[in-house]
Protein backbone atom coordinates (compact mmCIF):
# COMPACT_ATOMS: atom_id res chain seq x y z
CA UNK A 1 -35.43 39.88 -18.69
CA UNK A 2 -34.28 41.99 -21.80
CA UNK A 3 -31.87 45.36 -20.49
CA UNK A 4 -30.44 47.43 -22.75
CA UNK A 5 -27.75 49.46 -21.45
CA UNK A 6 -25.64 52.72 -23.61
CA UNK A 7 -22.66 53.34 -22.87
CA UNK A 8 -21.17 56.77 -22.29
CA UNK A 9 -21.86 59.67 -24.49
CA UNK A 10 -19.61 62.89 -24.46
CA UNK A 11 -18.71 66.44 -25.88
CA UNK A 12 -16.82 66.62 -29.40
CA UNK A 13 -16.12 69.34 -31.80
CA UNK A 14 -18.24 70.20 -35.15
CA UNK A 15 -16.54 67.72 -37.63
CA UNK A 16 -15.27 65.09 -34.73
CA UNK A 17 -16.12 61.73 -34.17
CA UNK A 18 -17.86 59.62 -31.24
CA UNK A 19 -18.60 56.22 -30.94
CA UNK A 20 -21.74 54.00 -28.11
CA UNK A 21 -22.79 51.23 -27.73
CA UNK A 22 -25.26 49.36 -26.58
CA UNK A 23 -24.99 46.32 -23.92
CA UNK A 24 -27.83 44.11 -24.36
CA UNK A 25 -28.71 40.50 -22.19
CA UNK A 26 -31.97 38.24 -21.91
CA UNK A 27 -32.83 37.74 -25.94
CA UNK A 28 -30.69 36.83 -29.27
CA UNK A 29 -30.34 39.59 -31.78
CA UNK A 30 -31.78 36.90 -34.52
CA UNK A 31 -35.44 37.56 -33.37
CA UNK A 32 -35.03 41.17 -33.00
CA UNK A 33 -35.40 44.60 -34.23
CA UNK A 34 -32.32 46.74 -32.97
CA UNK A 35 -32.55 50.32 -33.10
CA UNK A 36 -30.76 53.58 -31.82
CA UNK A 37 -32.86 56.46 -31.92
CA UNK A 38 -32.35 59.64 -30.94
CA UNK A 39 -34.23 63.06 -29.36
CA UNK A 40 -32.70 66.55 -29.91
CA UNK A 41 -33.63 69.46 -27.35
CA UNK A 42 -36.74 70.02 -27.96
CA UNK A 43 -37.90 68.10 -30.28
CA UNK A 44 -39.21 64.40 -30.70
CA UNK A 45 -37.71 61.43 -30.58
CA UNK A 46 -36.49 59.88 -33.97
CA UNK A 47 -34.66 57.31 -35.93
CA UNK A 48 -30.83 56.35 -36.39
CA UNK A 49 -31.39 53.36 -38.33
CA UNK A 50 -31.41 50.23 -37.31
CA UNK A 51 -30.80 46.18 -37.61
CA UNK A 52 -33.26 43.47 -38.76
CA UNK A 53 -33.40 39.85 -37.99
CA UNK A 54 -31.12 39.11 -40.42
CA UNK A 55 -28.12 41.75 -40.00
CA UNK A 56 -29.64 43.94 -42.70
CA UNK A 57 -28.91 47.58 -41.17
CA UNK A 58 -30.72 50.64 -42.98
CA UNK A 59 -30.20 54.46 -41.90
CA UNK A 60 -31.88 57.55 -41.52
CA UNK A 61 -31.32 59.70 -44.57
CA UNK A 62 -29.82 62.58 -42.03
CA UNK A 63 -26.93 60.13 -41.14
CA UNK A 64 -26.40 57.90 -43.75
CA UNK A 65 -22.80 58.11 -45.05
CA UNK A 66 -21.67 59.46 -41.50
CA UNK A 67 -22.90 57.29 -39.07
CA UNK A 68 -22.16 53.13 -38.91
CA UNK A 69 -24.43 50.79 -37.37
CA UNK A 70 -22.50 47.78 -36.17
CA UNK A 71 -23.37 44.61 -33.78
CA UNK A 72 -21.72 41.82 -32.51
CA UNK A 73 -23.64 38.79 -31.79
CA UNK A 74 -20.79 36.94 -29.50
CA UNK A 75 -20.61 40.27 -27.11
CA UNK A 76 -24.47 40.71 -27.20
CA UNK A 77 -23.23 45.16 -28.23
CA UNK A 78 -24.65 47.18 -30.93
CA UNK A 79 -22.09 50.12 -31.98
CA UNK A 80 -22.60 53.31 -33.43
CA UNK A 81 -20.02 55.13 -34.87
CA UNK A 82 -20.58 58.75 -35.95
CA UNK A 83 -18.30 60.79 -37.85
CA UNK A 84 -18.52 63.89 -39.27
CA UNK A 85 -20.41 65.55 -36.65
CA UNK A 86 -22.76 68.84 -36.80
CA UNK A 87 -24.80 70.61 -34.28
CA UNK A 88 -27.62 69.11 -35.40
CA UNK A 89 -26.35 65.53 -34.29
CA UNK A 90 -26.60 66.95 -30.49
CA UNK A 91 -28.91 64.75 -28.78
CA UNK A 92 -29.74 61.95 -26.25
CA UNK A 93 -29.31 58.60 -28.09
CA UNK A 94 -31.13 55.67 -27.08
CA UNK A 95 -30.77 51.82 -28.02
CA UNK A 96 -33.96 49.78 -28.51
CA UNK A 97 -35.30 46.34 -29.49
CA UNK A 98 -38.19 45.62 -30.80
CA UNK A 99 -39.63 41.61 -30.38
CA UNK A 100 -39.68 38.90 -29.93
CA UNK A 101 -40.41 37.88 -33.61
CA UNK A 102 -39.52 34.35 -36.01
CA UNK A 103 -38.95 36.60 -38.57
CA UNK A 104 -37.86 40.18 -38.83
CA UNK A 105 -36.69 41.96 -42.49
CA UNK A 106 -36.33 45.77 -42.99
CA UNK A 107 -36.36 48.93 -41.91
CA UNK A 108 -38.29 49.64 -38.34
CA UNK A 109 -38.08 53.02 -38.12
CA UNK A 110 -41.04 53.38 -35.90
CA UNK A 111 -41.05 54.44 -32.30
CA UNK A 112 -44.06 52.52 -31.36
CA UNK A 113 -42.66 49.57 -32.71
CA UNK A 114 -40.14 49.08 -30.05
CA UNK A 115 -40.79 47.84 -26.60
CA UNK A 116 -37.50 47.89 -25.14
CA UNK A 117 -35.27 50.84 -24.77
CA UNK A 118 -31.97 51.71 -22.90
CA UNK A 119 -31.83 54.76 -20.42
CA UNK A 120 -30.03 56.93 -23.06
CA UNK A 121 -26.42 58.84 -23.79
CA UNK A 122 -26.04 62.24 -24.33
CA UNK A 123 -24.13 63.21 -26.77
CA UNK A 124 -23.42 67.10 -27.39
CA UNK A 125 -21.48 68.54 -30.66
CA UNK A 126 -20.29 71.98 -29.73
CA UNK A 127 -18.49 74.50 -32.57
């Protein structure tokens, strides 16, 4: 059975830093999609970026340079790392996974392509 679990969001200044991650079991990242995605107040839900089959990680263009998409195989964990925060990153964050498939290669950016997603983290940027 595939779970996806986030870890604990939190509160951090404009210009801070906050890290989740994602605790997956019941599939191998190799015949994934991994994802986080994320829905401001208000408004829909969207992409992070996220991981294909083969490690290659791709980002959103509102986070590249900021935020770091990161898994590790052995702990079954996808990480992301934002820096830099803003207002606008103030959201609930979800991890999904998208599969199984033999082969997997580029950016799924896609809600409706995923068909397993954690219950979420909030995380909240305040000035």
């Amino acid at each position: 059975q595939v779970q996806l679990v986030e870890s604990v969001g939190g509160s951090v200044q404009s210009g801070g830093s906050l890290s989740v991650s994602c605790a997956s079991s019941g599939f191998e990242y190799r015949h994934y999609y991994m994802a986080w995605f994320r829905q401001p107040p208000g408004n829909e839900l969207v992409s992070v970026g996220s991981i294909d089959c083969n490690g290659g990680i791709y980002y959103a263009n509102s986070v590249k340079v900021r935020f770091t998409i990161s898994q590790d195989s052995a702990k079954n964990t996808m990480y992301l790392q934002m820096n830099s925060l803003d207002l606008e990153d103030t959201a609930m964050y979800y991890c999904a996974a998208a599969g199984p498939y033999s082969q997997c290669v580029g950016f799924a950016a896609q809600v409706s392509q995923y068909n397993y997603w954690g219950q979420g983290t909030q995380v909240t940027v305040s000035s």
